[in-house]
PDB file of N, CA and C in Angstrom:
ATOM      1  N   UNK A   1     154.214   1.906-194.921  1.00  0.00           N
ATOM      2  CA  UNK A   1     154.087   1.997-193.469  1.00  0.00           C
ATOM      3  C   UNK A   1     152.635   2.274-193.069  1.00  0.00           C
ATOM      4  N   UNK A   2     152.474   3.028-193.899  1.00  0.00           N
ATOM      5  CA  UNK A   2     150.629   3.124-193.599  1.00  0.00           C
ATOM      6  C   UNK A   2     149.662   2.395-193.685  1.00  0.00           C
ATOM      7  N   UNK A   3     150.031   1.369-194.291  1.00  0.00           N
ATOM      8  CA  UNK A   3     149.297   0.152-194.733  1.00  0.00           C
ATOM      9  C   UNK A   3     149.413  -0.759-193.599  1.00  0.00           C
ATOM     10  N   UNK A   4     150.598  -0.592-193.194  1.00  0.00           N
ATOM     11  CA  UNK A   4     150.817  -2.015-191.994  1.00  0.00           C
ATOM     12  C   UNK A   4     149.729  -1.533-190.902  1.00  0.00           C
ATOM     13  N   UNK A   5     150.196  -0.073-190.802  1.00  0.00           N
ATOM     14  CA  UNK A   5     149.387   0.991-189.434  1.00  0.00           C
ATOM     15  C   UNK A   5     148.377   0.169-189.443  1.00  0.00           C
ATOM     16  N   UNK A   6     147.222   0.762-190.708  1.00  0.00           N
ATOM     17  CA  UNK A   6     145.926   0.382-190.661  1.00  0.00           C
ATOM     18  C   UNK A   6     145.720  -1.082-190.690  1.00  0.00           C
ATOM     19  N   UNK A   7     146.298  -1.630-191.241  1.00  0.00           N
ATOM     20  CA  UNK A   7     146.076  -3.602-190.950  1.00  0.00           C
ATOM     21  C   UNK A   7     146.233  -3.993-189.448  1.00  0.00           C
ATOM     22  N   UNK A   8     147.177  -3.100-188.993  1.00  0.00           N
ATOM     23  CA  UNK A   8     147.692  -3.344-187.547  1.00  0.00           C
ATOM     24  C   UNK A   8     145.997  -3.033-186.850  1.00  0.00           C
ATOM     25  N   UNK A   9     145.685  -1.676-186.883  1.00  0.00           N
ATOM     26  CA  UNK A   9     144.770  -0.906-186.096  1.00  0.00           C
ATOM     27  C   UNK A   9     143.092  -1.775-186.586  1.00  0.00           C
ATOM     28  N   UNK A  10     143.177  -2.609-187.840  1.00  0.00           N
ATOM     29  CA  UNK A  10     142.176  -3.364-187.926  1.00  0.00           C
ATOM     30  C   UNK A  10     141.895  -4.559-187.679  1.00  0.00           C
ATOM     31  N   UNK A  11     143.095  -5.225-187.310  1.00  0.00           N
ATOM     32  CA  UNK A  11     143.198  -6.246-186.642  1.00  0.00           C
ATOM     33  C   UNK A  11     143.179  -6.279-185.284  1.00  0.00           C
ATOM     34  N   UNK A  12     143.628  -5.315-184.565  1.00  0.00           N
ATOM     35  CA  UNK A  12     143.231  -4.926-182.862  1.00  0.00           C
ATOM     36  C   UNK A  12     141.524  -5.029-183.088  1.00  0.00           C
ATOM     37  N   UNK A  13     140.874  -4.032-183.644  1.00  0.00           N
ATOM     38  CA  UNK A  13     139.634  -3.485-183.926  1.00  0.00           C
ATOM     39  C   UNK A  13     139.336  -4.953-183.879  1.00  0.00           C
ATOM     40  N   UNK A  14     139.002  -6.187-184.808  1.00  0.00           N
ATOM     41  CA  UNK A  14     138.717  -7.030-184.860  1.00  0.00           C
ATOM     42  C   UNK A  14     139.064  -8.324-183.970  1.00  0.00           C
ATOM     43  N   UNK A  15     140.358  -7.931-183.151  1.00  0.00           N
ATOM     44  CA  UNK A  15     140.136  -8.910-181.884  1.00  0.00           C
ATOM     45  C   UNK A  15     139.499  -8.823-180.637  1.00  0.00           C
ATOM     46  N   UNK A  16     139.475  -7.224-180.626  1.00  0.00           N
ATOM     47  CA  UNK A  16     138.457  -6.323-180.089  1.00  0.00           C
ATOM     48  C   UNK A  16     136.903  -7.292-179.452  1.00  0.00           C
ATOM     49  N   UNK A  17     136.495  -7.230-181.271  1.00  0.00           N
ATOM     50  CA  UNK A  17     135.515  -7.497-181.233  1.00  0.00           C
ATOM     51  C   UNK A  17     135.013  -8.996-180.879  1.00  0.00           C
ATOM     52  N   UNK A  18     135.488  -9.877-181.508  1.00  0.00           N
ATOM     53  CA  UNK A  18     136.060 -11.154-181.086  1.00  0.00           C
ATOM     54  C   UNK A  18     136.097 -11.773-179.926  1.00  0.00           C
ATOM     55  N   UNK A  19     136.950 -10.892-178.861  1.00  0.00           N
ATOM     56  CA  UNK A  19     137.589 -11.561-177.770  1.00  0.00           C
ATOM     57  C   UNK A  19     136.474 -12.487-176.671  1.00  0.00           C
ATOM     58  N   UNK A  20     135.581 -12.225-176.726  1.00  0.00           N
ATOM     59  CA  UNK A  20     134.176 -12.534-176.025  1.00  0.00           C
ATOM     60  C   UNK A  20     134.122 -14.401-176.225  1.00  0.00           C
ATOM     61  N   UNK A  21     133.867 -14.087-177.926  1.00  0.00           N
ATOM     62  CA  UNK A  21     133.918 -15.361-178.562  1.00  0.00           C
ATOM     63  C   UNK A  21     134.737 -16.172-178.610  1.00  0.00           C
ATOM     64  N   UNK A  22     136.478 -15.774-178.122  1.00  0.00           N
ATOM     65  CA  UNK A  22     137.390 -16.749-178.546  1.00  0.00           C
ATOM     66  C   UNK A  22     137.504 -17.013-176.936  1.00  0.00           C
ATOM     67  N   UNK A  23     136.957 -16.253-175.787  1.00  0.00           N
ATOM     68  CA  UNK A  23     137.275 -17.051-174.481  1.00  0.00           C
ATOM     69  C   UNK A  23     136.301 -18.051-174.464  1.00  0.00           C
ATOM     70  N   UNK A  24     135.318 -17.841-175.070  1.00  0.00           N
ATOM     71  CA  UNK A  24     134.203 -19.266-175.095  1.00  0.00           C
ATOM     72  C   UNK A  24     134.763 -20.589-175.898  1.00  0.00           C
ATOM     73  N   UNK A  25     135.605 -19.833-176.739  1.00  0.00           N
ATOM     74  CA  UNK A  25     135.725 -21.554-177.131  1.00  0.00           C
ATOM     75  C   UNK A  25     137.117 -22.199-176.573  1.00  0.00           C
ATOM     76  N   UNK A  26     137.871 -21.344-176.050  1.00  0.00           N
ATOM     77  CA  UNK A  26     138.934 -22.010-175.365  1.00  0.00           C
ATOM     78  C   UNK A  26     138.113 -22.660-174.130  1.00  0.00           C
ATOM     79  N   UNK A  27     137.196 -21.935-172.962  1.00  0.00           N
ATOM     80  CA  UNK A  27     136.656 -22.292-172.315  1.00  0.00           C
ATOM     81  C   UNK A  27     136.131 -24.105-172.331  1.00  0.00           C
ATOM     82  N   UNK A  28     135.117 -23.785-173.514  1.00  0.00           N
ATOM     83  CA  UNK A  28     134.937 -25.249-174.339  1.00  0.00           C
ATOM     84  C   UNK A  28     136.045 -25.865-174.520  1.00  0.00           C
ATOM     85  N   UNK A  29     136.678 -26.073-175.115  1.00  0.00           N
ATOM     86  CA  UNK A  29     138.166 -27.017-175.233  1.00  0.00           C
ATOM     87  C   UNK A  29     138.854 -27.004-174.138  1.00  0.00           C
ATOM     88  N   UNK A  30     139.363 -26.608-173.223  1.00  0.00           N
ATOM     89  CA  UNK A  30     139.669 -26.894-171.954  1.00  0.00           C
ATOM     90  C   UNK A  30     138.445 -27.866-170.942  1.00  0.00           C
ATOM     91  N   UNK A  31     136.921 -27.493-171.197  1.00  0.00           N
ATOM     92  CA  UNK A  31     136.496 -28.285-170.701  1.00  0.00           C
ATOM     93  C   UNK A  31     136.866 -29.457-171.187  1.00  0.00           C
ATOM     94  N   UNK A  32     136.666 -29.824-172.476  1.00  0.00           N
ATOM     95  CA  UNK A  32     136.732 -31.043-173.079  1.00  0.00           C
ATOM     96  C   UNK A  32     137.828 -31.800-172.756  1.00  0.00           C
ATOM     97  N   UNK A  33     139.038 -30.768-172.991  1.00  0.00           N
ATOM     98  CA  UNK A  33     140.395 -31.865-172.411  1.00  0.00           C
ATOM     99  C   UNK A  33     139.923 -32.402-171.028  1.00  0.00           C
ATOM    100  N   UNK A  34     139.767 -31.712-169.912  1.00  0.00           N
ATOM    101  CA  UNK A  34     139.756 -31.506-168.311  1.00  0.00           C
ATOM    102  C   UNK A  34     139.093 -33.186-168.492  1.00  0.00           C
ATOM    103  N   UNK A  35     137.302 -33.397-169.307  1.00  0.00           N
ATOM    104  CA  UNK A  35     136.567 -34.554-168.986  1.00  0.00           C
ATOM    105  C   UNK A  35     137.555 -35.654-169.937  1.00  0.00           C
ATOM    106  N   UNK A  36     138.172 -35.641-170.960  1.00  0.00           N
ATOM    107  CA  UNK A  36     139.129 -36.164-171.269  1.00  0.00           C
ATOM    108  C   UNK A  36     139.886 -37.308-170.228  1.00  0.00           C
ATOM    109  N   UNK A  37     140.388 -35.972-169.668  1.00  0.00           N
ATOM    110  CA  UNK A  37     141.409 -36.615-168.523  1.00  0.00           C
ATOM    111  C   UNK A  37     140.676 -37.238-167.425  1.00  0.00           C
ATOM    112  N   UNK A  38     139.862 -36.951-167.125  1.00  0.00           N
ATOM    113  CA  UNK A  38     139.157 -37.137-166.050  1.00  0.00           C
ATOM    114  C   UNK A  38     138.568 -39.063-166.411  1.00  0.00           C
ATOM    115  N   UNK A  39     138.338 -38.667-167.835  1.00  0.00           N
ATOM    116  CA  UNK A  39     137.333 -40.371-168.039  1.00  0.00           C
ATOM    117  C   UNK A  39     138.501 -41.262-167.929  1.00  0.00           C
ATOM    118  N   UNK A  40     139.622 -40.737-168.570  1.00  0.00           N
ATOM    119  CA  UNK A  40     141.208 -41.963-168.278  1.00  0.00           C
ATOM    120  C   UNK A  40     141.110 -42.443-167.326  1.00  0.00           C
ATOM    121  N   UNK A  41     141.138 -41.833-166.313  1.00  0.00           N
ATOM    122  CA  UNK A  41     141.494 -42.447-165.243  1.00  0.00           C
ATOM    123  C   UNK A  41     140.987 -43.814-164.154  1.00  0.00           C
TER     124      UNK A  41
END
């Protein structure tokens, strides 16, 4: 159980840190779909 704790509490810690970086690249890929769609048409 203590093991999960701390994997648990280091994986928060590390999305933590992360989260900055992973709205940038969704950001990026949503742009990309958006001009995607946009050139179809």
């Amino acid at each position: 159980m203590q093991t999960l704790h701390t994997g648990y509490r280091g994986l928060t810690l590390l999305f933590d840190l992360n989260w900055d970086r992973l709205l940038y690249f969704v950001t990026i890929a949503v742009a990309l779909m958006l001009g995607a769609f946009v050139g179809s048409l």
